[in-house]
C-alpha atoms as a PDB file:
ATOM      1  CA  UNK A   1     142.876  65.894  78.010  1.00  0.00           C
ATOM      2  CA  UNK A   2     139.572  64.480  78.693  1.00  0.00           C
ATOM      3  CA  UNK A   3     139.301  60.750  79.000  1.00  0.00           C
ATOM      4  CA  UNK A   4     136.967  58.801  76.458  1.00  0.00           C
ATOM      5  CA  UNK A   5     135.384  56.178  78.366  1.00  0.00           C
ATOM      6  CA  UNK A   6     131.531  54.899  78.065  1.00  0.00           C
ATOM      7  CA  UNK A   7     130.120  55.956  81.468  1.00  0.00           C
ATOM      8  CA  UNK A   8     127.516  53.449  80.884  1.00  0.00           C
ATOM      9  CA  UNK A   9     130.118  50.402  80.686  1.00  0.00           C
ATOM     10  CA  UNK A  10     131.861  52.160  83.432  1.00  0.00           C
ATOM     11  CA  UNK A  11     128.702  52.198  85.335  1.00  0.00           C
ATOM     12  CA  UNK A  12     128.201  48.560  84.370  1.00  0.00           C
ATOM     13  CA  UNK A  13     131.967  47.693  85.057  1.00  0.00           C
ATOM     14  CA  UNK A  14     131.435  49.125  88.586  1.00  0.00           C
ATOM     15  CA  UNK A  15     128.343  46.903  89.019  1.00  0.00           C
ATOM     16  CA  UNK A  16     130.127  43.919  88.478  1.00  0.00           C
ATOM     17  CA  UNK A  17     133.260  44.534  90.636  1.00  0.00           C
ATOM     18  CA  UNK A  18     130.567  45.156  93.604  1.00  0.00           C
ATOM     19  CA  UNK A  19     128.932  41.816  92.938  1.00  0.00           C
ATOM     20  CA  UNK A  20     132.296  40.023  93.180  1.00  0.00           C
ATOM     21  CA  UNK A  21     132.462  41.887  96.183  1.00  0.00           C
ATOM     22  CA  UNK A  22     129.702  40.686  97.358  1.00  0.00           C
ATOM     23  CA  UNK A  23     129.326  37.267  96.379  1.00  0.00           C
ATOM     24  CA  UNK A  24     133.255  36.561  97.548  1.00  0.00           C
ATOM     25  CA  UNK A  25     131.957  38.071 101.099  1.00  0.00           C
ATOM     26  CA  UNK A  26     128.704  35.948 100.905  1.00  0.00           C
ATOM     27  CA  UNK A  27     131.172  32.451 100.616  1.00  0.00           C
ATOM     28  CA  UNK A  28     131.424  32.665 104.612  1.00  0.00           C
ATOM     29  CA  UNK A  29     128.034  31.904 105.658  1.00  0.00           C
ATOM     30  CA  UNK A  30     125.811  28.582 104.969  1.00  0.00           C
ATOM     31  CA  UNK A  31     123.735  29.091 101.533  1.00  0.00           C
ATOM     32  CA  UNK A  32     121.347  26.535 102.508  1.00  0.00           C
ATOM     33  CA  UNK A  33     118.629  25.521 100.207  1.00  0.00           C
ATOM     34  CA  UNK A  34     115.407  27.202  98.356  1.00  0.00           C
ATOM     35  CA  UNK A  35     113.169  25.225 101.105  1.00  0.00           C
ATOM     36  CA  UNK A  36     115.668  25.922 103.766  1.00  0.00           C
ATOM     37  CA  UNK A  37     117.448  29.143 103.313  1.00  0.00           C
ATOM     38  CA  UNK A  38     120.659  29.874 104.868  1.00  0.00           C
ATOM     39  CA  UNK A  39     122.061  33.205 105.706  1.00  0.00           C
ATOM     40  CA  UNK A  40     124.125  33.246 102.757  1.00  0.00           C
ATOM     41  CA  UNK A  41     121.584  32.310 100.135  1.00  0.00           C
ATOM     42  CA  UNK A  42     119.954  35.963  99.991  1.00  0.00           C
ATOM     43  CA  UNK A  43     122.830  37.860  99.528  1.00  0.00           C
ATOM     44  CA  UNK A  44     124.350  35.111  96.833  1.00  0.00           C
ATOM     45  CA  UNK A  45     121.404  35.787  95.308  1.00  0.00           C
ATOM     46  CA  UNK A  46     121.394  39.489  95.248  1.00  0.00           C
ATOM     47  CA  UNK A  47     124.876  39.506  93.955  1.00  0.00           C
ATOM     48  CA  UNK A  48     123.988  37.367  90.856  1.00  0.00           C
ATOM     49  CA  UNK A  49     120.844  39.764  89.985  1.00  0.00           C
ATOM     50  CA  UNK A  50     123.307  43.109  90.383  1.00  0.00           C
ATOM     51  CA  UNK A  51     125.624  40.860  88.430  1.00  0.00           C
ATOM     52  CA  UNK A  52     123.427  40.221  85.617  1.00  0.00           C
ATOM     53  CA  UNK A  53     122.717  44.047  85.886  1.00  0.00           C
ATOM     54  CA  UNK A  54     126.229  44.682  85.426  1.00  0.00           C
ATOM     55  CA  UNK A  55     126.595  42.547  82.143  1.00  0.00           C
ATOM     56  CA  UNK A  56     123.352  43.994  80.566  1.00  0.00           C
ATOM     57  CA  UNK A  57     124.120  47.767  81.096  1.00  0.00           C
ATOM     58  CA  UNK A  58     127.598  46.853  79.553  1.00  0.00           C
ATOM     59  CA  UNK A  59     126.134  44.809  76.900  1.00  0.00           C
ATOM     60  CA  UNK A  60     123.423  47.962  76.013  1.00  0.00           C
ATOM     61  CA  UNK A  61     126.573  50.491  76.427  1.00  0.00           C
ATOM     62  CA  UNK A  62     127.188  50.305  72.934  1.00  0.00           C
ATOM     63  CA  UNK A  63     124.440  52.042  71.330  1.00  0.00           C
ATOM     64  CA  UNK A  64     125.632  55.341  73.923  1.00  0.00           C
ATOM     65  CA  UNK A  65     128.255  57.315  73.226  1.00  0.00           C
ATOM     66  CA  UNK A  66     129.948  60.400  74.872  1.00  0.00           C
ATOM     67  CA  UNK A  67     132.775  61.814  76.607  1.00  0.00           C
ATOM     68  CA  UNK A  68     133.266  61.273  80.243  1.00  0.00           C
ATOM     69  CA  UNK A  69     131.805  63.546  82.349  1.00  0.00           C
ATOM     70  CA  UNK A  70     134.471  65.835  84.280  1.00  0.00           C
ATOM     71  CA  UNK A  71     134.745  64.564  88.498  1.00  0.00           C
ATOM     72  CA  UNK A  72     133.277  67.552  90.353  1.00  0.00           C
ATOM     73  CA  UNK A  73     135.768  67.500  93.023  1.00  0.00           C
ATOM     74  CA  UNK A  74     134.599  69.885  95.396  1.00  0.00           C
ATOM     75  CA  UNK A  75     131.124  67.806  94.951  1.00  0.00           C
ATOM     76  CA  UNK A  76     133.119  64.594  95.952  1.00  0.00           C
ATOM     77  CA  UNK A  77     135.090  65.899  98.919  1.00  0.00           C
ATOM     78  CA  UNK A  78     132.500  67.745 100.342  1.00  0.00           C
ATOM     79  CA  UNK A  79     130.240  64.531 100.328  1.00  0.00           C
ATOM     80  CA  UNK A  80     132.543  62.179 102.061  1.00  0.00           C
ATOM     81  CA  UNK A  81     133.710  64.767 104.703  1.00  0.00           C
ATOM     82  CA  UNK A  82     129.535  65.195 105.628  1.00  0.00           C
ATOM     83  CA  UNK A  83     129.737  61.320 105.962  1.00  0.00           C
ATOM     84  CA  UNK A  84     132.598  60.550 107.757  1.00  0.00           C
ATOM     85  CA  UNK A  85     131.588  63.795 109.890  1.00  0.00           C
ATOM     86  CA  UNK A  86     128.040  62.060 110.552  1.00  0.00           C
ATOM     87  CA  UNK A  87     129.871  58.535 111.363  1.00  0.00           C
ATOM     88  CA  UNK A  88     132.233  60.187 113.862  1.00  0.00           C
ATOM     89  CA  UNK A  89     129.124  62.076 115.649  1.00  0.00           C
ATOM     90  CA  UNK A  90     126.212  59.739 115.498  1.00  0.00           C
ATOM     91  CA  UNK A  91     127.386  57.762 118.999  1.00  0.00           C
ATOM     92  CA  UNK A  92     128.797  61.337 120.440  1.00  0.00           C
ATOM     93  CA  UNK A  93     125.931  63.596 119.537  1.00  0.00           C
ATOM     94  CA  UNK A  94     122.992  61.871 118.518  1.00  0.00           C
ATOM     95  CA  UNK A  95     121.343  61.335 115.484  1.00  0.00           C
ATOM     96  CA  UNK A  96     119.810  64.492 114.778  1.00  0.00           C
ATOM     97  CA  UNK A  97     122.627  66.699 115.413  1.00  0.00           C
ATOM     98  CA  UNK A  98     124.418  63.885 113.268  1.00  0.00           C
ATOM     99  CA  UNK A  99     121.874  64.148 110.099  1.00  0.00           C
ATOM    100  CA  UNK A 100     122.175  68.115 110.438  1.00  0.00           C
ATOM    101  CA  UNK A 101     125.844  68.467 110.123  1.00  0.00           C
ATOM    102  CA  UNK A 102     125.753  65.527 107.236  1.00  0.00           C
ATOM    103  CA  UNK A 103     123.235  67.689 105.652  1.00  0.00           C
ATOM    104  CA  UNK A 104     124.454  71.130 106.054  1.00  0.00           C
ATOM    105  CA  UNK A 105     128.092  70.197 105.252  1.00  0.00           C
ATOM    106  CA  UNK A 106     126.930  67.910 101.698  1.00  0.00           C
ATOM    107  CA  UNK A 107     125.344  71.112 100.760  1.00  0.00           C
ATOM    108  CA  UNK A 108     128.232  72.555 100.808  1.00  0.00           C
ATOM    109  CA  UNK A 109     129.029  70.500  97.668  1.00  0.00           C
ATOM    110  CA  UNK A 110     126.570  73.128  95.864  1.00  0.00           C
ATOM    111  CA  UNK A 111     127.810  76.080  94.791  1.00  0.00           C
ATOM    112  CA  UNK A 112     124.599  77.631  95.506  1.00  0.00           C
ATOM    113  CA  UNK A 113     122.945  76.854  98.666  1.00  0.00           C
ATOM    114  CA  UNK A 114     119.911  78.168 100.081  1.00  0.00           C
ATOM    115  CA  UNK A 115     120.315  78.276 104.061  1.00  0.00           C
ATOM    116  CA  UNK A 116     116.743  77.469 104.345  1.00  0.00           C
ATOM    117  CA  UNK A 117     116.349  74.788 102.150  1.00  0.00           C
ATOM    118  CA  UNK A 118     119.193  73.347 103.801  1.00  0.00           C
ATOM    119  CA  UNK A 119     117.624  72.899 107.538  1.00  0.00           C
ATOM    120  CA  UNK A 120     114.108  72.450 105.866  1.00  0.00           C
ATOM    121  CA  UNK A 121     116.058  69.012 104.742  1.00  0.00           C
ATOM    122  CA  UNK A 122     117.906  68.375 107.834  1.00  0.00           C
ATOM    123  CA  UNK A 123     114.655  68.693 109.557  1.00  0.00           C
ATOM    124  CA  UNK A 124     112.274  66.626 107.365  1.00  0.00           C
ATOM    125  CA  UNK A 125     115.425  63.483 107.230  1.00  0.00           C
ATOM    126  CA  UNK A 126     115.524  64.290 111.139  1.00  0.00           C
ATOM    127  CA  UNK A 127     111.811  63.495 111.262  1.00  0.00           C
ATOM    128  CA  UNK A 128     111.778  60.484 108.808  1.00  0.00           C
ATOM    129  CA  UNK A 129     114.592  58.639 110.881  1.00  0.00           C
ATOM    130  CA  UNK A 130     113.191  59.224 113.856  1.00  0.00           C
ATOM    131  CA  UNK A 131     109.118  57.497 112.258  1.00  0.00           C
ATOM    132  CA  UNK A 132     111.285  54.685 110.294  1.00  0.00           C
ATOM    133  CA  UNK A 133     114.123  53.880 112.854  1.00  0.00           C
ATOM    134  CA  UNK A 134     112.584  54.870 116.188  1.00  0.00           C
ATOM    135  CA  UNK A 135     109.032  54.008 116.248  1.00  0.00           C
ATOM    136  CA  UNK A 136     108.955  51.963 112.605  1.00  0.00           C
ATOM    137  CA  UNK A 137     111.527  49.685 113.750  1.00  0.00           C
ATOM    138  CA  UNK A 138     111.978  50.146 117.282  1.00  0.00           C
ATOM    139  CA  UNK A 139     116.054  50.398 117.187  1.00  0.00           C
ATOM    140  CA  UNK A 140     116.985  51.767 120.325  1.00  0.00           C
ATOM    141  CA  UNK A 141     118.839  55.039 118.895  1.00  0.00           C
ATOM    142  CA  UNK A 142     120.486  57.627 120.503  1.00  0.00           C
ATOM    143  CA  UNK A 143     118.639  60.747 118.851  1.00  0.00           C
ATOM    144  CA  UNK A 144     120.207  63.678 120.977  1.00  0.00           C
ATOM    145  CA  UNK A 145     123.161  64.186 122.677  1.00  0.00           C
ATOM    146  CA  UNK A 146     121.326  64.311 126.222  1.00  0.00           C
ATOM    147  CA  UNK A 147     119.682  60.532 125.301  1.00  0.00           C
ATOM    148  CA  UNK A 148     120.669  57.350 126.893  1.00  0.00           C
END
């Protein structure tokens, strides 16, 4: 039996639970003022806009219609093993070891996955952390095991 929900209110519904979220979690710090901003103000503010976001894509959900799309869980479980993997090696191993097993094991997900497409993509998000976090930023990151 397939279940017939609008993805697009779901998708709008979703919004809207993540901007209570987020609003209800922005209530502990100060929201200041517009000349005098607090640290609560900006993400107050962002949860209004994804809030707003939220009503209109429910609001325009009416003119689409469908069945909803069937959970790929292989896709799903695959996905959250490569990022609680990554979590659970980024202190141990480095980030670059990290990124490659997050990479190698979401592609896994695929039921078709070219090995070297796979470490062409590990190596080009090993490279972009290291020019956005490393020297972009300047976060002191652990980016092989043998660092630090």
């Amino acid at each position: 039996m397939r279940l017939q929900a609008n993805r697009d209110f779901l998708a709008g519904f979703a919004c809207l639970v993540m901007s209570v979220l987020v609003l209800w979690k922005s209530q502990e710090y100060a929201l200041g003022s517009l000349q005098r901003m607090g640290p609560g103000f900006m993400p107050t503010v962002l949860g209004l806009m994804l809030a707003a976001c939220g009503v209109i894509i429910m609001v325009f959900s009416r003119k689409t219609t469908g069945n909803f799309p069937r959970i790929n869980v292989r896709a799903l479980f695959f996905i959250i093993l490569g990022i609680l993997v990554f979590s659970l090696l980024m202190d141990r191993l480095g980030v670059f070891v990290a990124t490659i097993f997050l990479v190698v094991i979401s592609r896994l997900s695929e039921a078709r996955s070219r090995l070297l497409s796979t470490l062409a993509l590990s190596l080009a998000l090993c490279v972009l952390v290291y020019l956005i976090f490393s020297l972009g930023l300047g976060m002191p990151l652990r980016l092989f095991p043998w660092s630090f």
